[in-house]
C-alpha atoms as a PDB file:
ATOM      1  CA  UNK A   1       6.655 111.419  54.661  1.00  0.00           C
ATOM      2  CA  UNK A   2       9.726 112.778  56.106  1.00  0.00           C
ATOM      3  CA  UNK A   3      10.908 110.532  59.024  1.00  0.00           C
ATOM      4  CA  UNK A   4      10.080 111.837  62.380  1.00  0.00           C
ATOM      5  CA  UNK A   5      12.406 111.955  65.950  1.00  0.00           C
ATOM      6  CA  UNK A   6      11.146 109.280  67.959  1.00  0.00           C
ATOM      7  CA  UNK A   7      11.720 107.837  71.728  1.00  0.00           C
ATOM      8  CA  UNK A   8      13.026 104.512  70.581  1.00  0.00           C
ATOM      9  CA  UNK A   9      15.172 103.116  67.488  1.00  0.00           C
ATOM     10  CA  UNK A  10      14.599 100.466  64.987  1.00  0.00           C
ATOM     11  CA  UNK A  11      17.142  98.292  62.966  1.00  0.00           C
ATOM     12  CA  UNK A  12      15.597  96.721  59.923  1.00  0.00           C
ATOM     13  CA  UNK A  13      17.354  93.138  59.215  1.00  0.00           C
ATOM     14  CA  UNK A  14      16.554  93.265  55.967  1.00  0.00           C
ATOM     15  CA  UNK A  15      18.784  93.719  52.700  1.00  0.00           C
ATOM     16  CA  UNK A  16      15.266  94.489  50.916  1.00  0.00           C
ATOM     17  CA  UNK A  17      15.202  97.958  49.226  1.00  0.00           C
ATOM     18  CA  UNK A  18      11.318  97.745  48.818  1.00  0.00           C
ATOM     19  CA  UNK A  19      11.196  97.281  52.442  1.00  0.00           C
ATOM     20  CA  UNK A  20      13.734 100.280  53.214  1.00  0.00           C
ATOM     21  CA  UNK A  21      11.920 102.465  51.128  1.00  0.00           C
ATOM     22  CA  UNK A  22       8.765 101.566  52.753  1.00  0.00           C
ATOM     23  CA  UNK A  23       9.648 102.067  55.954  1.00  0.00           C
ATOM     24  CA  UNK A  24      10.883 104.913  55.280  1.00  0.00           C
ATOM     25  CA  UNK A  25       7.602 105.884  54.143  1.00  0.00           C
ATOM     26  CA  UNK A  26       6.124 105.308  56.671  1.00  0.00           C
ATOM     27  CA  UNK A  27       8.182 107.801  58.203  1.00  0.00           C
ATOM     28  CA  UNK A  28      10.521 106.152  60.776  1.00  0.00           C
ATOM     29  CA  UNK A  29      14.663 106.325  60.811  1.00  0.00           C
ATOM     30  CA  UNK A  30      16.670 103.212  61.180  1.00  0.00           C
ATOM     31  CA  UNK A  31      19.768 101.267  60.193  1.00  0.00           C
ATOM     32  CA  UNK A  32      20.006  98.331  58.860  1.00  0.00           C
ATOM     33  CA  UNK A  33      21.131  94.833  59.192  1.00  0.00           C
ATOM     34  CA  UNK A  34      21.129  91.735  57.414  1.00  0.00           C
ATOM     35  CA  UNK A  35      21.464  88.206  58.725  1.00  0.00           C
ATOM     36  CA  UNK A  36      22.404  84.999  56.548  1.00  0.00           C
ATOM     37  CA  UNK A  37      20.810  81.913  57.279  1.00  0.00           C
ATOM     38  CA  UNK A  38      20.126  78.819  55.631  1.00  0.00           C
ATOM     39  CA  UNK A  39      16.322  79.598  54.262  1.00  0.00           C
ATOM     40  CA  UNK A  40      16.319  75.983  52.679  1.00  0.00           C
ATOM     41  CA  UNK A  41      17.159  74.371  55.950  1.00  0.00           C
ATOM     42  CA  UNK A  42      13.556  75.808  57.565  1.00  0.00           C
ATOM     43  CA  UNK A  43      10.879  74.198  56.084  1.00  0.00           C
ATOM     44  CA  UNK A  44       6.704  74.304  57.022  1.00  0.00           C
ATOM     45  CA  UNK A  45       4.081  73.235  55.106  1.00  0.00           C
ATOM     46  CA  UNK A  46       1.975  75.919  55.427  1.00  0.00           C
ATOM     47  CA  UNK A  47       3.213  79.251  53.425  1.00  0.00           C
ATOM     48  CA  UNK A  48       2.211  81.678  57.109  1.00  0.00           C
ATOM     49  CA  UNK A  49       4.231  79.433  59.187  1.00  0.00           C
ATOM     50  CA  UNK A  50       6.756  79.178  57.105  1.00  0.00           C
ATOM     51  CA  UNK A  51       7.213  82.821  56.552  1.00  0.00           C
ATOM     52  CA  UNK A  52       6.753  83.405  60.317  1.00  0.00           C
ATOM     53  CA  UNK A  53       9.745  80.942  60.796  1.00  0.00           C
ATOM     54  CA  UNK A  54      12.019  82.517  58.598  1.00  0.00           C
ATOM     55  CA  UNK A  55      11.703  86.283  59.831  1.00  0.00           C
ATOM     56  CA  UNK A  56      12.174  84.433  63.702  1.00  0.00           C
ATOM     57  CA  UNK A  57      15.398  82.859  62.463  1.00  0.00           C
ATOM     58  CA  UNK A  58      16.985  85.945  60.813  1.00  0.00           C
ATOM     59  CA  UNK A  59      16.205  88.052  64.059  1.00  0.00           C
ATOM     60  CA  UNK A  60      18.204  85.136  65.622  1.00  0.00           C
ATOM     61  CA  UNK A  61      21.170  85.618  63.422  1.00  0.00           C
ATOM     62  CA  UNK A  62      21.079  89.431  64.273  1.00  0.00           C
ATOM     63  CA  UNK A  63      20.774  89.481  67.424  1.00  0.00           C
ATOM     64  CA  UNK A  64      23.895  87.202  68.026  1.00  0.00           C
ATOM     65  CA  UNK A  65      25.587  89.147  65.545  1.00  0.00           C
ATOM     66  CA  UNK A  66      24.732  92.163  68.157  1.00  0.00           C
ATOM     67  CA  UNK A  67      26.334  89.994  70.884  1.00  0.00           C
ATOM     68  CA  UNK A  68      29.505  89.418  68.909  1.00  0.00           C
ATOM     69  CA  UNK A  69      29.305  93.104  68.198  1.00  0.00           C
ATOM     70  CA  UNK A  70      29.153  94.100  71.802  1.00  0.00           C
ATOM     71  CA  UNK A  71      31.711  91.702  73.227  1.00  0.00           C
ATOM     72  CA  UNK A  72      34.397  92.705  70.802  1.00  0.00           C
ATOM     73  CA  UNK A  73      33.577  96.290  71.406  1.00  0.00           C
ATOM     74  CA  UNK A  74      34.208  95.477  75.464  1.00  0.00           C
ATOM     75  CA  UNK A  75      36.849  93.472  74.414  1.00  0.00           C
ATOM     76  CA  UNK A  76      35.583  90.620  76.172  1.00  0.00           C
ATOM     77  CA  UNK A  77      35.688  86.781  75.685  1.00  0.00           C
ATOM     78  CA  UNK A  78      33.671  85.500  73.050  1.00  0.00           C
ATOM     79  CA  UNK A  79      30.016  83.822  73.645  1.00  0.00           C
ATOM     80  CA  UNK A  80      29.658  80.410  72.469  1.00  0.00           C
ATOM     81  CA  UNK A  81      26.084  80.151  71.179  1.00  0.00           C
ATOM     82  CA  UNK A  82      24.538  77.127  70.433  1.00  0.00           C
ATOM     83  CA  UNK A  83      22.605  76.414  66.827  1.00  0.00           C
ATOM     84  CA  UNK A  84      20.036  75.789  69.759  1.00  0.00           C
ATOM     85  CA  UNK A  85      20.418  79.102  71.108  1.00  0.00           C
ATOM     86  CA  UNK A  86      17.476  81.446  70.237  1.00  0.00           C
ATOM     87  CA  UNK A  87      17.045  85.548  70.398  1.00  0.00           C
ATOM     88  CA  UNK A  88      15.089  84.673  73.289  1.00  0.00           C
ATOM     89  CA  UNK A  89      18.190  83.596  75.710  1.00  0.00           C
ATOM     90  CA  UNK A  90      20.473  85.490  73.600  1.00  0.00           C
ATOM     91  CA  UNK A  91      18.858  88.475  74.277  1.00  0.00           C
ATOM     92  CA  UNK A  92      19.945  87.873  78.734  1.00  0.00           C
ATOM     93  CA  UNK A  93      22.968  88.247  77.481  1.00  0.00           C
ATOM     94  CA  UNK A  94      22.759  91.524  75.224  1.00  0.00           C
ATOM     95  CA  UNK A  95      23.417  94.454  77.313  1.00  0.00           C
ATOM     96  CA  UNK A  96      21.820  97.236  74.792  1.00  0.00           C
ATOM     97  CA  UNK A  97      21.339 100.292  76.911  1.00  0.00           C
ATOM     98  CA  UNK A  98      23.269  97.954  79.765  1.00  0.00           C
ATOM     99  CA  UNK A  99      19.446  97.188  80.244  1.00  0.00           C
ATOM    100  CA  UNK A 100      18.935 100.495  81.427  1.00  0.00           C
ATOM    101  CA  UNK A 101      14.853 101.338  82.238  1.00  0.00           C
ATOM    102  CA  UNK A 102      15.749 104.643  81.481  1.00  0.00           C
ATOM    103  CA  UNK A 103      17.087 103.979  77.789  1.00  0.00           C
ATOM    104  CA  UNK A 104      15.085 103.949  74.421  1.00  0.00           C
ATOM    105  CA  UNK A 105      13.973 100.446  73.547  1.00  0.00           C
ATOM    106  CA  UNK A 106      15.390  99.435  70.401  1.00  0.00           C
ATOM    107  CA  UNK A 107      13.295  97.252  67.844  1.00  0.00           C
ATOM    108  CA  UNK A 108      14.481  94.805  65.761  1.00  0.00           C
ATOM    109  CA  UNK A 109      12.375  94.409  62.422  1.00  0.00           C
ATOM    110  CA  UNK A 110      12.817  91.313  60.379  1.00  0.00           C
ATOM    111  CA  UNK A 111      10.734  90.091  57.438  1.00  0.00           C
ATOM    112  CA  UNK A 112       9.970  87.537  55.021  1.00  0.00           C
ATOM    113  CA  UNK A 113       7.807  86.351  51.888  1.00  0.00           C
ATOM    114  CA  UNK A 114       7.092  83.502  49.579  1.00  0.00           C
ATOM    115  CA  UNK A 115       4.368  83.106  46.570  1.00  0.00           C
ATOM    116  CA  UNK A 116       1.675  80.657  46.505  1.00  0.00           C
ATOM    117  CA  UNK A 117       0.791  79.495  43.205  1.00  0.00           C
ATOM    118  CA  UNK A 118      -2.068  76.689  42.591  1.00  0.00           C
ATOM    119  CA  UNK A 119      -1.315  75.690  46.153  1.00  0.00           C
ATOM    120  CA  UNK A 120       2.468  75.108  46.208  1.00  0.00           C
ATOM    121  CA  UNK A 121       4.792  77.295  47.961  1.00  0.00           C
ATOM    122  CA  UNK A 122       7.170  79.575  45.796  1.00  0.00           C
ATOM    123  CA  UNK A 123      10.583  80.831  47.077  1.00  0.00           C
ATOM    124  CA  UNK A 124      13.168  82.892  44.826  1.00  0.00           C
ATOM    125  CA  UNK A 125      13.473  81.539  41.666  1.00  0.00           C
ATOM    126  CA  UNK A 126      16.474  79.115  41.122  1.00  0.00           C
ATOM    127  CA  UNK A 127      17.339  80.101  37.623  1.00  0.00           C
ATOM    128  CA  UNK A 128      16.147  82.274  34.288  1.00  0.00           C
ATOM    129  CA  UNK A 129      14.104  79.192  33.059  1.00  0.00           C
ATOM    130  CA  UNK A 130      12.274  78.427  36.524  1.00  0.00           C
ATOM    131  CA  UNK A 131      11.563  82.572  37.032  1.00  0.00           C
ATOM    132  CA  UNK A 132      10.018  81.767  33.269  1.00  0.00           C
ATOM    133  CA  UNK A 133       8.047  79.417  34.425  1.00  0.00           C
ATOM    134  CA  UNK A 134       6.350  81.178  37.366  1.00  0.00           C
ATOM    135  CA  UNK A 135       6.245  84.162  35.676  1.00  0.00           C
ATOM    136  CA  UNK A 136       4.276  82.286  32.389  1.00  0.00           C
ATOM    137  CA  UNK A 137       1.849  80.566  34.675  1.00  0.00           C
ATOM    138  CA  UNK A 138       0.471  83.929  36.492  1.00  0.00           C
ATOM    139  CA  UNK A 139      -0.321  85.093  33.117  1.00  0.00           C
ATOM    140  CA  UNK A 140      -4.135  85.080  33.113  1.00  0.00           C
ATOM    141  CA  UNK A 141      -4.478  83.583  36.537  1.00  0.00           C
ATOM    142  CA  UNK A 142      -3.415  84.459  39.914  1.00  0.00           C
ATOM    143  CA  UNK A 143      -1.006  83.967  42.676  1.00  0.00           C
ATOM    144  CA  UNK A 144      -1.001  85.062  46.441  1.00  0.00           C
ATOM    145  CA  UNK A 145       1.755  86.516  48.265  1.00  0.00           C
ATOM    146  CA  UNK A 146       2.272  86.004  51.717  1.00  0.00           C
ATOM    147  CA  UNK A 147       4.415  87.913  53.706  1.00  0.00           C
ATOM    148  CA  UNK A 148       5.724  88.439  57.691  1.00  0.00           C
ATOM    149  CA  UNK A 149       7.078  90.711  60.219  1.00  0.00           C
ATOM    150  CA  UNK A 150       8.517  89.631  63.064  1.00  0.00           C
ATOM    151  CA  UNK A 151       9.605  92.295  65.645  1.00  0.00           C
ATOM    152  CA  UNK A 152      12.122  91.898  68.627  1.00  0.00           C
ATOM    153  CA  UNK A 153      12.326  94.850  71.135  1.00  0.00           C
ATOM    154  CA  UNK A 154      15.798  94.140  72.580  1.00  0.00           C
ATOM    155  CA  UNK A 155      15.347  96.188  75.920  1.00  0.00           C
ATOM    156  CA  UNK A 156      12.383  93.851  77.189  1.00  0.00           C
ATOM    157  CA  UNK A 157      12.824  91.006  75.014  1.00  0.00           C
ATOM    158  CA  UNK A 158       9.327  91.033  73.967  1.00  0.00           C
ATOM    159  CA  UNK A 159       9.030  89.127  70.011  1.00  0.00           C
ATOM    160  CA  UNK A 160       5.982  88.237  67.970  1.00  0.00           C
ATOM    161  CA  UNK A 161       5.703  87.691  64.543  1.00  0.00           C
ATOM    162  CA  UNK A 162       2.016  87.620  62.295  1.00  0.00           C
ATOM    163  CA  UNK A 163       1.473  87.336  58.518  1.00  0.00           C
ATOM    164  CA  UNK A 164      -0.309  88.925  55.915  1.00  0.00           C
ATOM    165  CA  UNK A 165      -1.999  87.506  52.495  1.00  0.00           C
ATOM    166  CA  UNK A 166      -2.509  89.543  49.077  1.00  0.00           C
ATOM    167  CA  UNK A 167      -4.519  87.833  46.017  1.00  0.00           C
ATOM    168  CA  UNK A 168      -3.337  89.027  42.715  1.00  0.00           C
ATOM    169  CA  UNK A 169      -4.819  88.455  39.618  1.00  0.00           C
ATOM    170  CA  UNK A 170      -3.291  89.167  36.056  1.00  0.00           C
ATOM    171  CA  UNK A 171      -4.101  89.598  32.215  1.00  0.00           C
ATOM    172  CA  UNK A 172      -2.426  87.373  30.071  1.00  0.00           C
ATOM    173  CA  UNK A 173       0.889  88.446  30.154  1.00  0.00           C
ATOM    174  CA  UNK A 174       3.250  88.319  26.546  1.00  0.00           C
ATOM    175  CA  UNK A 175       5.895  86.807  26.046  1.00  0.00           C
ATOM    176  CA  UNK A 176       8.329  89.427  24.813  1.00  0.00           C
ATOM    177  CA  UNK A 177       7.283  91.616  28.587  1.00  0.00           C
ATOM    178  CA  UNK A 178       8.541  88.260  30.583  1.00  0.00           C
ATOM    179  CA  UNK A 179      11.588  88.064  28.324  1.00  0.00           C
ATOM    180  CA  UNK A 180      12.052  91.754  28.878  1.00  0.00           C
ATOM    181  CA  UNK A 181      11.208  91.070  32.560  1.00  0.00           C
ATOM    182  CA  UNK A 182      14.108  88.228  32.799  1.00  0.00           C
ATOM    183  CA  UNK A 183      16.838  89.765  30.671  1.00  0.00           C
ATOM    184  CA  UNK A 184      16.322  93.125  33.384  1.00  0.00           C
ATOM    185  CA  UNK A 185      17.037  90.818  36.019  1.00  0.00           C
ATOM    186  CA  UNK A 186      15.208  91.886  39.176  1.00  0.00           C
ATOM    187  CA  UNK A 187      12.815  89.292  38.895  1.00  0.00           C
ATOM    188  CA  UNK A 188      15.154  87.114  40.080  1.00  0.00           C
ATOM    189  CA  UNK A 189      15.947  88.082  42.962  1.00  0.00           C
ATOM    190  CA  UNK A 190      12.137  88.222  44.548  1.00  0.00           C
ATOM    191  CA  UNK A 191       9.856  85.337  46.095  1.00  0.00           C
ATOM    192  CA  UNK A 192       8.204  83.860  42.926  1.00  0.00           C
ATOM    193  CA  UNK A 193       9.608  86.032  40.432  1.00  0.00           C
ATOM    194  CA  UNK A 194       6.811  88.594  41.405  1.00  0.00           C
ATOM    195  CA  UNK A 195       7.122  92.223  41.208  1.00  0.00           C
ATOM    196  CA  UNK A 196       3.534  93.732  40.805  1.00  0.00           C
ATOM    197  CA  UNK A 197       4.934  97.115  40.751  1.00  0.00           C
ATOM    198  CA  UNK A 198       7.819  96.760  38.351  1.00  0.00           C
ATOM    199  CA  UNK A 199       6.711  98.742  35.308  1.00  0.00           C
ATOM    200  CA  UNK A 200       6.668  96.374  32.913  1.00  0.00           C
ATOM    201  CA  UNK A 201       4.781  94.519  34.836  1.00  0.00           C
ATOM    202  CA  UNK A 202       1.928  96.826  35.680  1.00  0.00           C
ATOM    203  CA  UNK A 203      -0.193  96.934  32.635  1.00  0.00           C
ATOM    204  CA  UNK A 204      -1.319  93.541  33.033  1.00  0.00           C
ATOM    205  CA  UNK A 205      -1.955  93.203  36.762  1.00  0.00           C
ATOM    206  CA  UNK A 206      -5.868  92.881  36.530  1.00  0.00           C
ATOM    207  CA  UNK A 207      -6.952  92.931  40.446  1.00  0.00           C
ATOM    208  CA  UNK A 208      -5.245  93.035  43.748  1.00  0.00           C
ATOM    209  CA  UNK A 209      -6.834  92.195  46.968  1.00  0.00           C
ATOM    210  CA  UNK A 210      -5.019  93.436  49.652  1.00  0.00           C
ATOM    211  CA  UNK A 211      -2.127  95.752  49.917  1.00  0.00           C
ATOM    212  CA  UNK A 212       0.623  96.822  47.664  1.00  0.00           C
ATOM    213  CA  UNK A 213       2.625  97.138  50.455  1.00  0.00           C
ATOM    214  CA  UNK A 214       2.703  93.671  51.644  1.00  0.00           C
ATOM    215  CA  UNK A 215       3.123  92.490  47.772  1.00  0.00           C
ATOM    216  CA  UNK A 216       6.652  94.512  48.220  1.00  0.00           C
ATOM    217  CA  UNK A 217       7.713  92.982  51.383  1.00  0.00           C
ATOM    218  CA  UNK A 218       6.508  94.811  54.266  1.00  0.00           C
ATOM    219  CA  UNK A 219       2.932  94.909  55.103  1.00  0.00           C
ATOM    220  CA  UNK A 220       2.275  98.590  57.068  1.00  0.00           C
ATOM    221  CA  UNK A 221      -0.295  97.596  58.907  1.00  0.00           C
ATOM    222  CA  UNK A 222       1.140  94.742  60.084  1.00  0.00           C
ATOM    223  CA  UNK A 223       4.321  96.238  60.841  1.00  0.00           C
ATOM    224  CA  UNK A 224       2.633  99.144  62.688  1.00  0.00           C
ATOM    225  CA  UNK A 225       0.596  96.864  65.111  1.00  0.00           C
ATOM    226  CA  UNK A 226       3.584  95.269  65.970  1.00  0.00           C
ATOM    227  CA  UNK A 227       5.443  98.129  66.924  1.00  0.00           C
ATOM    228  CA  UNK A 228       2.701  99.665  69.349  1.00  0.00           C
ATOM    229  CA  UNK A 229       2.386  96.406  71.041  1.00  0.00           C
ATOM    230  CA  UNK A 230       6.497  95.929  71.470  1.00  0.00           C
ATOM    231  CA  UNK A 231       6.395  98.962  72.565  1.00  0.00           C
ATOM    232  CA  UNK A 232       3.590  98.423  75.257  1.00  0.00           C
ATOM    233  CA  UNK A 233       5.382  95.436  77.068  1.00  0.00           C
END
Protein backbone atom coordinates (compact mmCIF):
# COMPACT_ATOMS: atom_id res chain seq x y z
CA UNK A 1 0.00 0.00 0.00
CA UNK A 2 1.44 3.22 -0.95
CA UNK A 3 1.31 5.65 2.06
CA UNK A 4 -1.45 8.11 1.92
CA UNK A 5 -1.51 12.27 2.84
CA UNK A 6 -3.05 12.47 6.06
CA UNK A 7 -4.31 15.40 8.60
CA UNK A 8 -1.92 14.47 11.34
CA UNK A 9 1.79 12.96 11.61
CA UNK A 10 3.23 10.05 13.35
CA UNK A 11 6.85 9.42 14.68
CA UNK A 12 7.56 5.78 15.27
CA UNK A 13 10.13 5.39 18.37
CA UNK A 14 11.21 2.42 17.26
CA UNK A 15 14.69 1.27 15.71
CA UNK A 16 12.62 -1.97 14.55
CA UNK A 17 12.74 -2.51 10.73
CA UNK A 18 9.84 -5.12 10.95
CA UNK A 19 7.89 -2.47 12.54
CA UNK A 20 8.91 0.31 9.84
CA UNK A 21 8.09 -1.85 7.18
CA UNK A 22 4.83 -2.61 8.66
CA UNK A 23 3.72 0.52 9.16
CA UNK A 24 4.49 1.38 6.21
CA UNK A 25 2.22 -1.17 5.05
CA UNK A 26 -0.22 -0.19 6.45
CA UNK A 27 0.10 2.79 4.49
CA UNK A 28 0.97 5.76 6.78
CA UNK A 29 4.29 8.22 6.48
CA UNK A 30 6.39 8.93 9.47
CA UNK A 31 9.86 9.48 10.89
CA UNK A 32 11.39 7.88 13.24
CA UNK A 33 12.87 7.96 16.62
CA UNK A 34 14.48 5.83 19.00
CA UNK A 35 14.79 6.21 22.74
CA UNK A 36 17.41 4.29 25.06
CA UNK A 37 16.37 3.21 28.28
CA UNK A 38 17.35 0.79 30.72
CA UNK A 39 14.82 -2.29 29.69
CA UNK A 40 16.44 -4.39 32.61
CA UNK A 41 15.70 -1.73 35.14
CA UNK A 42 11.59 -2.21 34.42
CA UNK A 43 10.54 -5.29 35.58
CA UNK A 44 6.61 -6.95 35.93
CA UNK A 45 5.73 -10.21 36.44
CA UNK A 46 3.27 -10.54 34.07
CA UNK A 47 4.66 -10.60 30.24
CA UNK A 48 1.34 -7.72 29.14
CA UNK A 49 2.34 -5.47 31.85
CA UNK A 50 5.58 -5.69 31.34
CA UNK A 51 5.48 -5.00 27.69
CA UNK A 52 2.95 -2.18 28.34
CA UNK A 53 5.66 -0.67 30.72
CA UNK A 54 8.36 -0.70 28.45
CA UNK A 55 6.64 0.98 25.28
CA UNK A 56 5.33 3.84 28.24
CA UNK A 57 8.96 4.36 29.22
CA UNK A 58 10.49 4.72 25.71
CA UNK A 59 7.66 7.30 24.77
CA UNK A 60 9.07 8.98 27.95
CA UNK A 61 12.57 9.09 26.69
CA UNK A 62 11.23 10.61 23.35
CA UNK A 63 9.27 12.91 24.31
CA UNK A 64 11.98 14.64 26.54
CA UNK A 65 14.28 14.14 23.85
CA UNK A 66 11.54 16.40 21.85
CA UNK A 67 11.84 18.94 24.71
CA UNK A 68 15.61 19.10 24.51
CA UNK A 69 15.05 19.30 20.80
CA UNK A 70 12.77 22.27 21.00
CA UNK A 71 14.60 24.29 23.63
CA UNK A 72 17.88 24.18 21.81
CA UNK A 73 16.13 25.03 18.64
CA UNK A 74 14.63 28.37 20.67
CA UNK A 75 17.77 28.60 22.14
CA UNK A 76 16.40 28.57 25.44
CA UNK A 77 17.56 27.33 28.93
CA UNK A 78 17.60 23.81 29.38
CA UNK A 79 14.65 21.76 31.30
CA UNK A 80 15.72 19.82 34.17
CA UNK A 81 13.55 16.69 34.14
CA UNK A 82 13.33 14.50 36.83
CA UNK A 83 13.85 10.40 36.44
CA UNK A 84 10.31 11.05 38.05
CA UNK A 85 9.19 13.12 35.32
CA UNK A 86 6.77 11.29 32.94
CA UNK A 87 5.46 12.14 29.11
CA UNK A 88 2.49 13.06 30.93
CA UNK A 89 3.95 16.49 32.60
CA UNK A 90 6.54 16.61 30.05
CA UNK A 91 4.23 16.92 27.50
CA UNK A 92 2.84 20.88 29.44
CA UNK A 93 5.91 21.74 28.57
CA UNK A 94 6.26 20.63 24.76
CA UNK A 95 5.05 23.34 22.62
CA UNK A 96 4.52 21.11 19.24
CA UNK A 97 2.34 23.21 17.03
CA UNK A 98 2.87 26.00 20.08
CA UNK A 99 -0.35 23.99 21.10
CA UNK A 100 -2.10 25.40 18.36
CA UNK A 101 -6.04 23.88 17.96
CA UNK A 102 -5.60 24.59 14.56
CA UNK A 103 -2.38 22.32 13.97
CA UNK A 104 -2.19 18.53 13.01
CA UNK A 105 -1.89 16.37 16.10
CA UNK A 106 1.18 14.49 16.01
CA UNK A 107 1.31 10.76 17.35
CA UNK A 108 3.91 9.24 18.97
CA UNK A 109 4.08 5.32 18.37
CA UNK A 110 6.19 3.25 20.64
CA UNK A 111 6.34 -0.54 20.95
CA UNK A 112 7.56 -3.48 22.63
CA UNK A 113 7.73 -7.46 22.85
CA UNK A 114 8.99 -10.35 24.85
CA UNK A 115 8.48 -14.37 24.37
CA UNK A 116 6.83 -16.56 26.77
CA UNK A 117 8.14 -19.92 26.87
CA UNK A 118 6.73 -22.72 29.44
CA UNK A 119 5.64 -19.74 31.48
CA UNK A 120 8.81 -17.65 31.91
CA UNK A 121 9.30 -14.42 30.31
CA UNK A 122 11.93 -14.19 27.37
CA UNK A 123 13.75 -10.92 26.46
CA UNK A 124 16.64 -10.70 23.70
CA UNK A 125 18.88 -13.31 23.97
CA UNK A 126 22.13 -12.58 25.99
CA UNK A 127 24.51 -14.58 23.92
CA UNK A 128 24.88 -17.35 20.85
CA UNK A 129 24.52 -20.23 23.46
CA UNK A 130 21.33 -18.76 25.34
CA UNK A 131 19.60 -17.79 21.60
CA UNK A 132 20.53 -21.81 21.23
CA UNK A 133 18.80 -22.61 23.90
CA UNK A 134 15.46 -20.87 23.22
CA UNK A 135 15.65 -21.54 19.86
CA UNK A 136 16.22 -25.69 20.67
CA UNK A 137 13.37 -25.72 23.12
CA UNK A 138 10.55 -24.29 20.55
CA UNK A 139 11.48 -27.11 18.41
CA UNK A 140 8.38 -29.32 18.57
CA UNK A 141 6.57 -27.20 21.08
CA UNK A 142 5.43 -23.74 21.28
CA UNK A 143 6.01 -20.31 22.53
CA UNK A 144 3.76 -17.11 22.68
CA UNK A 145 4.71 -13.74 21.77
CA UNK A 146 3.38 -10.87 23.33
CA UNK A 147 3.66 -7.63 22.07
CA UNK A 148 2.46 -3.63 22.78
CA UNK A 149 1.73 -0.34 21.37
CA UNK A 150 1.60 2.46 23.24
CA UNK A 151 0.53 5.74 21.49
CA UNK A 152 1.06 9.43 22.72
CA UNK A 153 -0.75 12.20 20.70
CA UNK A 154 1.45 15.17 21.70
CA UNK A 155 -1.15 18.00 20.83
CA UNK A 156 -3.75 16.73 23.56
CA UNK A 157 -1.62 14.61 25.55
CA UNK A 158 -3.91 11.78 25.33
CA UNK A 159 -1.62 8.06 25.89
CA UNK A 160 -2.82 4.50 26.21
CA UNK A 161 -1.09 1.53 25.65
CA UNK A 162 -2.87 -2.37 25.15
CA UNK A 163 -1.21 -5.70 24.24
CA UNK A 164 -1.60 -8.39 21.98
CA UNK A 165 -0.84 -12.37 22.31
CA UNK A 166 0.16 -14.85 19.32
CA UNK A 167 0.53 -18.81 20.05
CA UNK A 168 3.02 -20.42 17.83
CA UNK A 169 3.60 -23.83 17.45
CA UNK A 170 6.62 -25.56 15.59
CA UNK A 171 7.93 -28.93 14.00
CA UNK A 172 10.92 -30.16 15.37
CA UNK A 173 13.36 -27.93 14.25
CA UNK A 174 17.25 -29.41 13.15
CA UNK A 175 20.00 -28.64 14.33
CA UNK A 176 22.09 -27.57 11.36
CA UNK A 177 18.75 -24.71 10.52
CA UNK A 178 19.41 -23.22 14.28
CA UNK A 179 23.15 -23.27 13.64
CA UNK A 180 22.45 -21.69 10.30
CA UNK A 181 19.92 -19.47 12.14
CA UNK A 182 22.76 -18.28 14.81
CA UNK A 183 25.81 -18.00 12.58
CA UNK A 184 23.21 -15.38 10.27
CA UNK A 185 22.86 -13.46 13.26
CA UNK A 186 19.45 -11.80 13.31
CA UNK A 187 18.19 -14.01 15.77
CA UNK A 188 19.92 -12.26 18.12
CA UNK A 189 18.81 -9.32 18.09
CA UNK A 190 14.82 -10.24 18.60
CA UNK A 191 12.74 -11.04 21.90
CA UNK A 192 13.41 -14.82 22.37
CA UNK A 193 15.44 -15.44 19.47
CA UNK A 194 12.09 -15.69 17.45
CA UNK A 195 11.69 -14.80 13.93
CA UNK A 196 8.66 -16.83 12.51
CA UNK A 197 9.11 -15.26 9.23
CA UNK A 198 12.83 -15.55 8.70
CA UNK A 199 13.15 -18.09 5.91
CA UNK A 200 14.91 -20.55 7.40
CA UNK A 201 12.72 -20.58 9.83
CA UNK A 202 9.46 -21.02 8.02
CA UNK A 203 9.34 -24.60 7.03
CA UNK A 204 8.93 -25.75 10.41
CA UNK A 205 6.47 -23.28 11.94
CA UNK A 206 3.47 -25.80 12.31
CA UNK A 207 0.47 -23.35 13.54
CA UNK A 208 0.06 -19.76 14.42
CA UNK A 209 -2.79 -18.37 16.30
CA UNK A 210 -3.02 -14.93 15.90
CA UNK A 211 -1.30 -12.50 13.68
CA UNK A 212 1.94 -12.42 11.85
CA UNK A 213 2.00 -9.01 12.36
CA UNK A 214 2.15 -8.86 16.02
CA UNK A 215 4.83 -11.92 15.90
CA UNK A 216 7.04 -9.05 14.00
CA UNK A 217 6.53 -6.33 16.41
CA UNK A 218 3.60 -4.34 15.63
CA UNK A 219 0.22 -5.73 15.93
CA UNK A 220 -2.16 -3.70 13.09
CA UNK A 221 -5.03 -3.98 14.70
CA UNK A 222 -3.89 -2.91 17.73
CA UNK A 223 -2.02 -0.13 16.43
CA UNK A 224 -5.01 1.03 14.32
CA UNK A 225 -7.50 1.20 17.32
CA UNK A 226 -5.18 3.22 19.00
CA UNK A 227 -4.79 5.72 16.52
CA UNK A 228 -8.65 6.39 15.93
CA UNK A 229 -9.13 6.76 19.57
CA UNK A 230 -5.91 9.36 20.00
CA UNK A 231 -7.23 10.87 17.48
CA UNK A 232 -10.85 11.23 18.94
CA UNK A 233 -9.73 12.97 22.28
Amino acid sequence: MEPSTTPFKIILGSSSVARRKILAEMGYEFTVLTADIDEKGIRKEKPEELVVALAEAKADAIVSKLLTANNQEKGAEPTILLAADTAEAILQKLPIGDHNMEADPTLLFTADQVVVYEGVIREKPSSKEEAWEFIKGYSGGQAATVSSVFVTNLKTGFRKGEWDRVEIYFHEIPDEVIEKLIEEGTVLYVAGGLIIEHPLIVPYVKQVVGTTDSVMGLPKSVTEKLLKEALQQ
